[in-house]
C-alpha atoms as a PDB file:
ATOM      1  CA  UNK A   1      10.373 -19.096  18.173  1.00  0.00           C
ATOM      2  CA  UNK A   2       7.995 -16.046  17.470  1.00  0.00           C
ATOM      3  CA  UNK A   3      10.453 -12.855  17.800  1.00  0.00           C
ATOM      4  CA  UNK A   4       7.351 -10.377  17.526  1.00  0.00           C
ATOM      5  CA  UNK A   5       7.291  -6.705  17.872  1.00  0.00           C
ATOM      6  CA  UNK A   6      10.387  -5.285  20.034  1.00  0.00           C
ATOM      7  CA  UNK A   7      10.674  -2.318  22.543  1.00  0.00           C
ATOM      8  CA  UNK A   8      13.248  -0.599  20.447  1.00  0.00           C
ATOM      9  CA  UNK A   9      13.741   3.206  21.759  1.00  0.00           C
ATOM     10  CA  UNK A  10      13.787   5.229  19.154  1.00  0.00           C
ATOM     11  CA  UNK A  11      17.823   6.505  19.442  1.00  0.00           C
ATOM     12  CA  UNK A  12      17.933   2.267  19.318  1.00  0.00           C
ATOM     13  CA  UNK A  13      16.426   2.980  15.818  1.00  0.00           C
ATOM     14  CA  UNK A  14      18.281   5.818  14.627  1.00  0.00           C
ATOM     15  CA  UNK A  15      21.374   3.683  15.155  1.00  0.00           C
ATOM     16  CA  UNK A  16      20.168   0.979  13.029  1.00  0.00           C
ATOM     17  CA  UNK A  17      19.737   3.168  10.480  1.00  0.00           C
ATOM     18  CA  UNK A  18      16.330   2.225   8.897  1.00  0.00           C
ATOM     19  CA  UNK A  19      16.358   3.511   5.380  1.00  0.00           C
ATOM     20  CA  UNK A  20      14.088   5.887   3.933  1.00  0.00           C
ATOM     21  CA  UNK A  21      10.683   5.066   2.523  1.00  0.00           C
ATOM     22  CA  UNK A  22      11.318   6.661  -0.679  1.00  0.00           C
ATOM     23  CA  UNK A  23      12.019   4.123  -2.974  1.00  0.00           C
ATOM     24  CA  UNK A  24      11.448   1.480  -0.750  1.00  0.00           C
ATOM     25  CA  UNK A  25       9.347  -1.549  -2.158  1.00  0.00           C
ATOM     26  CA  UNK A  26       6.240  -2.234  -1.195  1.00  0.00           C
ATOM     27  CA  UNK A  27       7.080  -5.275   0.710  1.00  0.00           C
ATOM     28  CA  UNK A  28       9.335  -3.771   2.598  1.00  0.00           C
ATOM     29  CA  UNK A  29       7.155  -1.167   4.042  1.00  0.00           C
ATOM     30  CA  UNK A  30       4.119  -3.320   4.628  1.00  0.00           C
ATOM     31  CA  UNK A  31       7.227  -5.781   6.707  1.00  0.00           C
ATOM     32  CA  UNK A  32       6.689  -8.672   4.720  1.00  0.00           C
ATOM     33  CA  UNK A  33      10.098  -8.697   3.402  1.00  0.00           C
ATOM     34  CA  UNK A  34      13.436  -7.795   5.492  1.00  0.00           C
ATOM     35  CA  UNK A  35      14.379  -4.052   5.278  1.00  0.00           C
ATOM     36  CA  UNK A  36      17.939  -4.614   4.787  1.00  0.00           C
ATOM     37  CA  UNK A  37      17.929  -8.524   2.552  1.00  0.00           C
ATOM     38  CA  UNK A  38      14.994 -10.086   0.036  1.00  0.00           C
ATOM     39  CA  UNK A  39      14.256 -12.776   2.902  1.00  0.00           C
ATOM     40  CA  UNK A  40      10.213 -13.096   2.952  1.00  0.00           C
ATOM     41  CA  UNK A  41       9.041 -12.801   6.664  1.00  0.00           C
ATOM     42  CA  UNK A  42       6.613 -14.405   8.752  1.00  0.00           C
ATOM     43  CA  UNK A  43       5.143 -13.772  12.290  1.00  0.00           C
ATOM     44  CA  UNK A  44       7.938 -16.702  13.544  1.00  0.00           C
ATOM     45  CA  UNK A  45      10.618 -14.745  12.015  1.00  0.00           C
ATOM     46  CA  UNK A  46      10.515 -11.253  11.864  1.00  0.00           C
ATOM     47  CA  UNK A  47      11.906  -8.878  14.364  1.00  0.00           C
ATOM     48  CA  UNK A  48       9.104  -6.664  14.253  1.00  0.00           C
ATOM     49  CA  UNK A  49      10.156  -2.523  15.144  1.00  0.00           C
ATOM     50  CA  UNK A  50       6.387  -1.636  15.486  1.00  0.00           C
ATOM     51  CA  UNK A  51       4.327   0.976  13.364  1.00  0.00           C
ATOM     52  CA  UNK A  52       6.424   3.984  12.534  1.00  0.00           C
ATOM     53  CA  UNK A  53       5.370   7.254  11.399  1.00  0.00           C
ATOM     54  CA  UNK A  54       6.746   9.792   8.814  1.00  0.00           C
ATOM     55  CA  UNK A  55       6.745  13.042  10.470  1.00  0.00           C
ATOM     56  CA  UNK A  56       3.493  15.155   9.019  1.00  0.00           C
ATOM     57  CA  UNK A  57       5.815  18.536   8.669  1.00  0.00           C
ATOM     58  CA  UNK A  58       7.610  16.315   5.661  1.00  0.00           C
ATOM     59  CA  UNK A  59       6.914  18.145   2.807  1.00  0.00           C
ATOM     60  CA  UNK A  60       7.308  14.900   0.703  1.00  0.00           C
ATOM     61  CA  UNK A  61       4.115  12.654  -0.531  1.00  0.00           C
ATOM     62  CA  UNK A  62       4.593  10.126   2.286  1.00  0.00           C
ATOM     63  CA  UNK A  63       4.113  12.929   4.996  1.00  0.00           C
ATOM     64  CA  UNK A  64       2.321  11.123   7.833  1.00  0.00           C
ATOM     65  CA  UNK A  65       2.678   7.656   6.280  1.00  0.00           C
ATOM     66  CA  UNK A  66       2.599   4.624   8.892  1.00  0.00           C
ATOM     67  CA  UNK A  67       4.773   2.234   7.819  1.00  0.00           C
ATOM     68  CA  UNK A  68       5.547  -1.438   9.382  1.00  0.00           C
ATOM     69  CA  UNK A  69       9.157  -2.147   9.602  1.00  0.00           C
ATOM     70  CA  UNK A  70      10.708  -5.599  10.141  1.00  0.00           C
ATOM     71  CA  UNK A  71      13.689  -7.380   9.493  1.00  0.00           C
ATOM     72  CA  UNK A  72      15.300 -10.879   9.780  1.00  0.00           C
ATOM     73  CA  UNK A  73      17.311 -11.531  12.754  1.00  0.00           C
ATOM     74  CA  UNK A  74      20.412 -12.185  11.291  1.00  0.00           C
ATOM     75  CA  UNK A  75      20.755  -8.792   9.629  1.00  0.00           C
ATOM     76  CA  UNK A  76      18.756  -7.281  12.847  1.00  0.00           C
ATOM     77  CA  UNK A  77      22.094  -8.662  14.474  1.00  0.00           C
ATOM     78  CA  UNK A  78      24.275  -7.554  12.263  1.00  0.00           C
ATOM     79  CA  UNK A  79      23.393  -4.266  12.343  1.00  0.00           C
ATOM     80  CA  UNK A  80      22.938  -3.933  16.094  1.00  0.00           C
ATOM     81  CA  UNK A  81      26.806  -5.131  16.412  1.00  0.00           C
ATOM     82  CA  UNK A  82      27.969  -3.336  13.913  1.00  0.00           C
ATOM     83  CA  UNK A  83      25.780   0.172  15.367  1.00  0.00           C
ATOM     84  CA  UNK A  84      27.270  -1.260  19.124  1.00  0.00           C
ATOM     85  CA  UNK A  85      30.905  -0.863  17.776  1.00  0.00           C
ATOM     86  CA  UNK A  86      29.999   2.341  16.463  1.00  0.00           C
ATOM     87  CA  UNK A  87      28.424   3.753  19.425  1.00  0.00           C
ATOM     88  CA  UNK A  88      30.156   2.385  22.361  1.00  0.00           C
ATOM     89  CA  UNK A  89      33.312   4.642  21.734  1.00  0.00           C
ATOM     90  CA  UNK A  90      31.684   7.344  21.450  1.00  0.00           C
ATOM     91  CA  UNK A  91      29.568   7.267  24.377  1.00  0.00           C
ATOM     92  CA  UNK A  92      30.746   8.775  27.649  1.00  0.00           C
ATOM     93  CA  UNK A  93      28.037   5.919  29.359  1.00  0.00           C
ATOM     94  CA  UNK A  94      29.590   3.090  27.452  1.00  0.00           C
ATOM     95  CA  UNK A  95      33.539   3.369  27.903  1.00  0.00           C
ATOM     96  CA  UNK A  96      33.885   3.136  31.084  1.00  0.00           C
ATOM     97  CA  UNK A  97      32.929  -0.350  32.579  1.00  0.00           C
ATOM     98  CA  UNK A  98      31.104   1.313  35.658  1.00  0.00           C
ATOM     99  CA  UNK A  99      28.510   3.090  33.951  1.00  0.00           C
ATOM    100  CA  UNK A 100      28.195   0.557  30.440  1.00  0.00           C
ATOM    101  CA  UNK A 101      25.189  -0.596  31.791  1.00  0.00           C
ATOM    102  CA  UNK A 102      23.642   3.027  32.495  1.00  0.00           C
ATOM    103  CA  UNK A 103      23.318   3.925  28.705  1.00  0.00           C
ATOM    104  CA  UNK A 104      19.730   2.841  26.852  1.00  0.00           C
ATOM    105  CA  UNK A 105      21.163   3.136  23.852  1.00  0.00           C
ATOM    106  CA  UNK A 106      23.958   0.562  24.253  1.00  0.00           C
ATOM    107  CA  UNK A 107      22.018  -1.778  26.450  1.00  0.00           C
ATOM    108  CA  UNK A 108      19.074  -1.722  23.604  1.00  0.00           C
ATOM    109  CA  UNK A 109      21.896  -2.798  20.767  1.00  0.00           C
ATOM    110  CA  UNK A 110      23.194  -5.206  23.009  1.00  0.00           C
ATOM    111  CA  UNK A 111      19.875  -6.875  24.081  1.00  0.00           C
ATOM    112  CA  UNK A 112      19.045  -7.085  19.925  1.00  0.00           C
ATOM    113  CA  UNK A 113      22.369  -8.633  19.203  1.00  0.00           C
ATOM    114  CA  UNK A 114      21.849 -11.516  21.994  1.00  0.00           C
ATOM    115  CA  UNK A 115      18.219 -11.760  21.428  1.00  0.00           C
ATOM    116  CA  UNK A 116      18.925 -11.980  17.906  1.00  0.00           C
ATOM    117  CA  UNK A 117      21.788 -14.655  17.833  1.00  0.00           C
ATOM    118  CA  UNK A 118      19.812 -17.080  19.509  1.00  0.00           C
END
């Protein structure tokens, strides 16, 4: 099953925690290889987070770098339940049954976990 590229809103991302590009290899930037584990990706398998841009105010070398994250879905999972358990208490949305459903951020990480698990 193709997983393709994913509608991930960015505070989605900044959960997840995608690392930094400094440092990263080269595989892992072009999404070739899983951000987060060595496993070698392919359209089928990837989780792709679409093209991502490094702010141009950076003052570093990659300012205004596109880069091509993807991961495997088991760690995509992974860190989507672990950033859900993280979240979800601290949310005002997400403690109270009621309103779970009325926070993006905790719908998002849930939606990757079961999407992801499959």
């Amino acid at each position: 099953m193709s997983r393709g590229a994913v509608e991930v809103a960015p505070d989605v991302l900044d959960v997840l925690a995608l690392p930094d590009l400094d440092g990263l290899a080269d595989a892992k930037v072009r999404g070739a290889e899983c951000l987060w584990c060595p496993q070698q990706l392919t359209a089928e398998t990837a989780v792709d987070f679409g093209v991502q841009h490094v702010p141009v105010d950076d003052t570093t070398s990659l300012s205004g770098m596109k880069w091509y994250p993807r991961a495997c879905p088991d760690c995509t999972a992974d860190r989507a339940h672990r950033g859900l358990f993280a979240h979800a208490p601290m949310c005002r949305l997400c403690r109270t049954k009621e309103t779970a459903a009325d926070c993006a951020v905790g719908r998002g990480l849930y939606r990757l976990v079961r999407d992801c698990r499959r």
